[in-house]
Protein backbone atom coordinates (compact mmCIF):
# COMPACT_ATOMS: atom_id res chain seq x y z
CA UNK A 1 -3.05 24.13 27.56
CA UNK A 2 -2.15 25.51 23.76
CA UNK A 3 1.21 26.22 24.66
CA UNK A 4 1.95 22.96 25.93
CA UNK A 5 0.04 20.82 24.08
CA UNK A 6 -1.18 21.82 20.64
CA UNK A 7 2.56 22.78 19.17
CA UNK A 8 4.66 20.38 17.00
CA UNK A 9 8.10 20.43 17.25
CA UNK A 10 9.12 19.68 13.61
CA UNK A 11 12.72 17.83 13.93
CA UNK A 12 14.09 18.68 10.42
CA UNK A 13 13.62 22.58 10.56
CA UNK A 14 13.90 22.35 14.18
CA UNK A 15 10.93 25.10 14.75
CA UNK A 16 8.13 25.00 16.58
CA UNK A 17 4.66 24.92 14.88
CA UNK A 18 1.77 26.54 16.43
CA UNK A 19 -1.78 25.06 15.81
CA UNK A 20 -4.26 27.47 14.10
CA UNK A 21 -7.55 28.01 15.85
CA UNK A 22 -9.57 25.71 13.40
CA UNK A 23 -6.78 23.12 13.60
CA UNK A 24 -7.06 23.67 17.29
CA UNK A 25 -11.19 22.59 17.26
CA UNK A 26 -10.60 20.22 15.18
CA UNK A 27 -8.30 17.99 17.41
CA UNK A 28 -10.34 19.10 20.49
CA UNK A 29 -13.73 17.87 18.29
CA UNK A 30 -12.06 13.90 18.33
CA UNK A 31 -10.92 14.19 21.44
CA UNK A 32 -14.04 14.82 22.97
CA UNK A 33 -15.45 12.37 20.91
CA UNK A 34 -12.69 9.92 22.04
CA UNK A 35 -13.57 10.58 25.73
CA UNK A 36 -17.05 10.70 25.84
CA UNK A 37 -18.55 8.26 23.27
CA UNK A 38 -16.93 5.01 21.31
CA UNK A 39 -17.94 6.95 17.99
CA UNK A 40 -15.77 7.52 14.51
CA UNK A 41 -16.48 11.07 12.94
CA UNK A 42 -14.09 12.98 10.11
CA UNK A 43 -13.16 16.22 9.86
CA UNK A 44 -13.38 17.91 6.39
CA UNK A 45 -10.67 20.68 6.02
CA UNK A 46 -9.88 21.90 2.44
CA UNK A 47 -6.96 21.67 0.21
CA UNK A 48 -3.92 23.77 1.52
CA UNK A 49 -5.47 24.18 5.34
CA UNK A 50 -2.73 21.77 7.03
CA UNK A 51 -4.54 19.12 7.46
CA UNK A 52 -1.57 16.47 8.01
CA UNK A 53 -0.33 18.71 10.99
CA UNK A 54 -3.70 18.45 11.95
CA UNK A 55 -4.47 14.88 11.68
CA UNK A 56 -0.86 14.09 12.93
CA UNK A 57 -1.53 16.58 16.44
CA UNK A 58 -4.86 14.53 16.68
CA UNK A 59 -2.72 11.38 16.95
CA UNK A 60 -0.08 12.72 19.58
CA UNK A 61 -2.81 14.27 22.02
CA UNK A 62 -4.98 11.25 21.73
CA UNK A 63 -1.64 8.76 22.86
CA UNK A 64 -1.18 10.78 25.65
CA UNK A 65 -4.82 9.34 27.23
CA UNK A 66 -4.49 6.59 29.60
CA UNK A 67 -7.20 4.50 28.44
CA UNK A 68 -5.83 4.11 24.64
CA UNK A 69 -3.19 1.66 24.55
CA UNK A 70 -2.65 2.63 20.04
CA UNK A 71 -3.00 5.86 18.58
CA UNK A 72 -2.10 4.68 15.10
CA UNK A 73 -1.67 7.77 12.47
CA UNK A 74 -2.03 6.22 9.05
CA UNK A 75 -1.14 7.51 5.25
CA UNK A 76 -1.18 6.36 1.98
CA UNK A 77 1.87 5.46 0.49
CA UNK A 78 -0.03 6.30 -3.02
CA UNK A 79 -0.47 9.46 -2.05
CA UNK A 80 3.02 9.98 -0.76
CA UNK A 81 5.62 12.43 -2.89
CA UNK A 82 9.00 13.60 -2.00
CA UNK A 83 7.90 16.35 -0.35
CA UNK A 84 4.80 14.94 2.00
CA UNK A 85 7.52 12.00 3.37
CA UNK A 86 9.82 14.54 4.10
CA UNK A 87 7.17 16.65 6.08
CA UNK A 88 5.67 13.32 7.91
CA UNK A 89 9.57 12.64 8.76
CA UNK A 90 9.71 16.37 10.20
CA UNK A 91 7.32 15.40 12.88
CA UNK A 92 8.54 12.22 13.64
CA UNK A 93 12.04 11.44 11.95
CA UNK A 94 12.15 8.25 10.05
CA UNK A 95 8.50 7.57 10.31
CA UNK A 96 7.65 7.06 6.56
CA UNK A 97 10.19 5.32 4.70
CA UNK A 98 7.43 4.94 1.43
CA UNK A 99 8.40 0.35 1.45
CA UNK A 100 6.40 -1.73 1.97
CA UNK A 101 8.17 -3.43 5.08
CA UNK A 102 6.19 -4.19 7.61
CA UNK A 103 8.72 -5.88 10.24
CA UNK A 104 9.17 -2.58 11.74
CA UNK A 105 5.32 -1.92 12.07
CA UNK A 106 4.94 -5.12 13.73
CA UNK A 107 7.59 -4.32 16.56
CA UNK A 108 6.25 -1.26 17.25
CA UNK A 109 2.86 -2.54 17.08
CA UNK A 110 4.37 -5.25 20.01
CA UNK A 111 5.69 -2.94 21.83
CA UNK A 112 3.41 -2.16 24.66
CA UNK A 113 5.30 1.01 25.99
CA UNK A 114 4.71 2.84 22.43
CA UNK A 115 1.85 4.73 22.07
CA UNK A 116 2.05 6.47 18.61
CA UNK A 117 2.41 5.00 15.82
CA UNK A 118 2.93 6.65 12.17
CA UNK A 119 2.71 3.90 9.88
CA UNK A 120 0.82 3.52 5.78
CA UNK A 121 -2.26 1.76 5.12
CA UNK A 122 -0.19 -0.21 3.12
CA UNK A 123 1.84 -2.30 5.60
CA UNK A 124 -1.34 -1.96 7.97
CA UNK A 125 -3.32 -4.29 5.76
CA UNK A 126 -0.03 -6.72 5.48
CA UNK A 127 0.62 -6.55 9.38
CA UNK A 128 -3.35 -7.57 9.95
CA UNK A 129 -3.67 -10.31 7.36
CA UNK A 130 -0.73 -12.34 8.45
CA UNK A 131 -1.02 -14.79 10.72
CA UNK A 132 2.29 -14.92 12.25
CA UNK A 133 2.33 -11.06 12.44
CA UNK A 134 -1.03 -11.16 14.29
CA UNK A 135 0.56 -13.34 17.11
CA UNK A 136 2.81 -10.94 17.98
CA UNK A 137 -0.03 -7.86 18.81
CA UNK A 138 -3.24 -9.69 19.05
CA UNK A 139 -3.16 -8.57 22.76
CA UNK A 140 -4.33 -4.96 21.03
CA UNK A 141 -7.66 -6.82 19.58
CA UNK A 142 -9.88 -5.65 22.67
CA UNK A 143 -7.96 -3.03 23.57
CA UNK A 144 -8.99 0.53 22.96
CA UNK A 145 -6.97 1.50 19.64
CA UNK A 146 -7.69 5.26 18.07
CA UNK A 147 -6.86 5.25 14.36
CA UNK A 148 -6.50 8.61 12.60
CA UNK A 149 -6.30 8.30 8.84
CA UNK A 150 -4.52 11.66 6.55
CA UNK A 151 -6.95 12.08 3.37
CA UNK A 152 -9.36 9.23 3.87
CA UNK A 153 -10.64 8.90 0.45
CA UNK A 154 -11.84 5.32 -1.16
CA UNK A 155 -8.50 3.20 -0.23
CA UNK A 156 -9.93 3.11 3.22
CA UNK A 157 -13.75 2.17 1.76
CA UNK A 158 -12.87 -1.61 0.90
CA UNK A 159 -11.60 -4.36 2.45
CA UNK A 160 -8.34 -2.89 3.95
CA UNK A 161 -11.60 -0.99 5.91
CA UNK A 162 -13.49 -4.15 6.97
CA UNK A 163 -10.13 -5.93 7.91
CA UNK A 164 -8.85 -3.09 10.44
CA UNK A 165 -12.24 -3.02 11.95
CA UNK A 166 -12.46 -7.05 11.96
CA UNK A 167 -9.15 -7.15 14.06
CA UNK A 168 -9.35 -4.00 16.30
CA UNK A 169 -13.10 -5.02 17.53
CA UNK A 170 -12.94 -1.11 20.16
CA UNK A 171 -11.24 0.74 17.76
CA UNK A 172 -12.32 4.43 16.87
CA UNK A 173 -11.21 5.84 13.38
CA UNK A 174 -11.22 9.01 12.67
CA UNK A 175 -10.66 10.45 8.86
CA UNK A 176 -9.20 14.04 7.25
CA UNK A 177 -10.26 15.25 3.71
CA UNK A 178 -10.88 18.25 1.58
CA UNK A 179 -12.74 16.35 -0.49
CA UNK A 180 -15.76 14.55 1.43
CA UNK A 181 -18.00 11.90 -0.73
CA UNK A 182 -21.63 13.01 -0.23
CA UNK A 183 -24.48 10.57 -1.49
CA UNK A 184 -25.39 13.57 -4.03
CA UNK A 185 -21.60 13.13 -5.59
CA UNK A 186 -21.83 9.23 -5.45
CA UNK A 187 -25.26 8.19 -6.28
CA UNK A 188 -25.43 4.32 -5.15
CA UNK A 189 -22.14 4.70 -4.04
CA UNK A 190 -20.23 4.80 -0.34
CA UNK A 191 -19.96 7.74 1.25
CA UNK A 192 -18.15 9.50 3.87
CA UNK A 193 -20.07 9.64 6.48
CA UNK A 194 -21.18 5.97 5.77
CA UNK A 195 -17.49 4.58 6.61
CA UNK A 196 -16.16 7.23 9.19
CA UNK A 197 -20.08 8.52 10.63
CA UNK A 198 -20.53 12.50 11.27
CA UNK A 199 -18.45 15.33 10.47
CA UNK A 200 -17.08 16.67 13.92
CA UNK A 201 -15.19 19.79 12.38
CA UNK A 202 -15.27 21.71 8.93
CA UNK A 203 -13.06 24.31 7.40
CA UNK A 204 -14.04 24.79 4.01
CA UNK A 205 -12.37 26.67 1.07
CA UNK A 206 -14.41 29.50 1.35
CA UNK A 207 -13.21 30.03 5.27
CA UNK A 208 -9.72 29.48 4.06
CA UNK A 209 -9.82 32.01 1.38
CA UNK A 210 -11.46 34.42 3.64
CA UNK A 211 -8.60 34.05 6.36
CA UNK A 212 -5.55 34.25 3.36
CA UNK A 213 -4.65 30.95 4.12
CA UNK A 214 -5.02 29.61 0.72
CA UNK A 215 -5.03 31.65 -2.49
CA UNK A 216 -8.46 32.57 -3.95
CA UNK A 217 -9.48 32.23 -7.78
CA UNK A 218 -11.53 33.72 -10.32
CA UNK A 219 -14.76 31.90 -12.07
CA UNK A 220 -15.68 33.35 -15.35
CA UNK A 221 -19.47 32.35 -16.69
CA UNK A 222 -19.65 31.25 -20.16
CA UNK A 223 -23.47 31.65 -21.58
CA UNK A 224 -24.86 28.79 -22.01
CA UNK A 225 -24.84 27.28 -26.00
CA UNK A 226 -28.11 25.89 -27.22
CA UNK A 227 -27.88 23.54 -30.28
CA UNK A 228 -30.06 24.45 -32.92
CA UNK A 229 -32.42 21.50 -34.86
CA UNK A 230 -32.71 21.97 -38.38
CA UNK A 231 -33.45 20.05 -41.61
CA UNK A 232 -29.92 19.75 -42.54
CA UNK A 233 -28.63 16.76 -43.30
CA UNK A 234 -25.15 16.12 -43.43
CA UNK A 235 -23.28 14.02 -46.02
């Protein structure tokens, strides 16, 4: 079962890319998730841990069930540099083009033979709030559509959010970050788990460091300073 399904082959370096055993849980978390519940979750893997091979596997296995008609694997074009749109392209040549044209998305979005779909949240949002683009997929609006998004952060917290899940009524979305929002970091605010619900898999920095998969760093304490009151008054 790893050998045959939890390898990318990357098209530009033309090599195949084995799955590490916490990317490995983590697509196996969603999938369960997928198949036995209509629950969201996110996994929180840190900095430098692969997460958009991750989140990207998570999208291919999760086509490949019968019952999900989308598997929709969605970035932000914000967040996109040179290098990231050249390693989403690797996977899936000509996937992320970094425009915001949506006529493409649509068609594949019609298209009731494709399954995966590697699109930005950008021309998501455009393809969803146009009327005459709706036409053309609204047969997906019941259907059951699985929506993985690469560093979910607070692009996916507003109304781009509330319009996906307005239009896709069974949809389940699923979210990668390093950097989870806890209620602790973001008094009042949104969290995490408040848009995408538990966390199905972590791999923090501490794991990472520990297996040499991402550098480690020094922390030097400073004393603390404590301000002196005096009489002084200064001119």
């Amino acid at each position: 079962k790893y050998i045959s399904e939890y390898i990318v082959l990357a098209e530009a370096p033309k090599i195949s890319m084995v799955l590490r055993p916490y990317q490995y849980y983590a697509v196996r978390a969603i999938e369960k998730q997928v198949l036995e519940s209509d629950k969201n979750g996110y996994i929180w893997h840190t900095t430098g841990s692969g997460k958009t091979l991750t989140s990207y596997k998570t999208s291919q296995v999760l086509s490949m069930i019968p019952e999900i008609k989308k598997a929709l694997f969605v970035v932000d074009r914000k967040d996109l540099d040179i290098q990231t749109t050249k390693e989403f392209n690797s996977f899936s040549d000509g996937s992320v083009d970094g425009t915001n044209n949506t006529y493409n998305l649509v068609k594949q979005l019609e298209d009731k033979n494709r399954k995966l779909i590697v699109t930005t949240i950008q021309k998501l949002d455009i393809a969803i709030g146009r009327e005459s683009y709706l036409e053309k997929f609204n047969y997906l609006e019941n259907e059951k559509v699985v929506i993985i998004f690469d560093e979910c952060h607070r692009s996916q917290f507003g109304l781009t959010h509330a319009r996906i899940k307005g239009f896709f009524k069974r949809a389940q979305l699923f979210g990668f970050t390093g950097t989870p929002i806890f209620a602790e970091n973001n008094i009042g605010g949104v969290t995490t788990t408040d848009v995408f619900g538990n966390c199905l898999h972590k791999y923090i920095i501490t794991n990472a460091i520990s297996d040499g998969n991402v550098l480690g760093f020094e922390v030097e304490y400073v004393g603390k300073y404590k301000q002196k009151f005096t009489d002084t008054i200064y001119a």
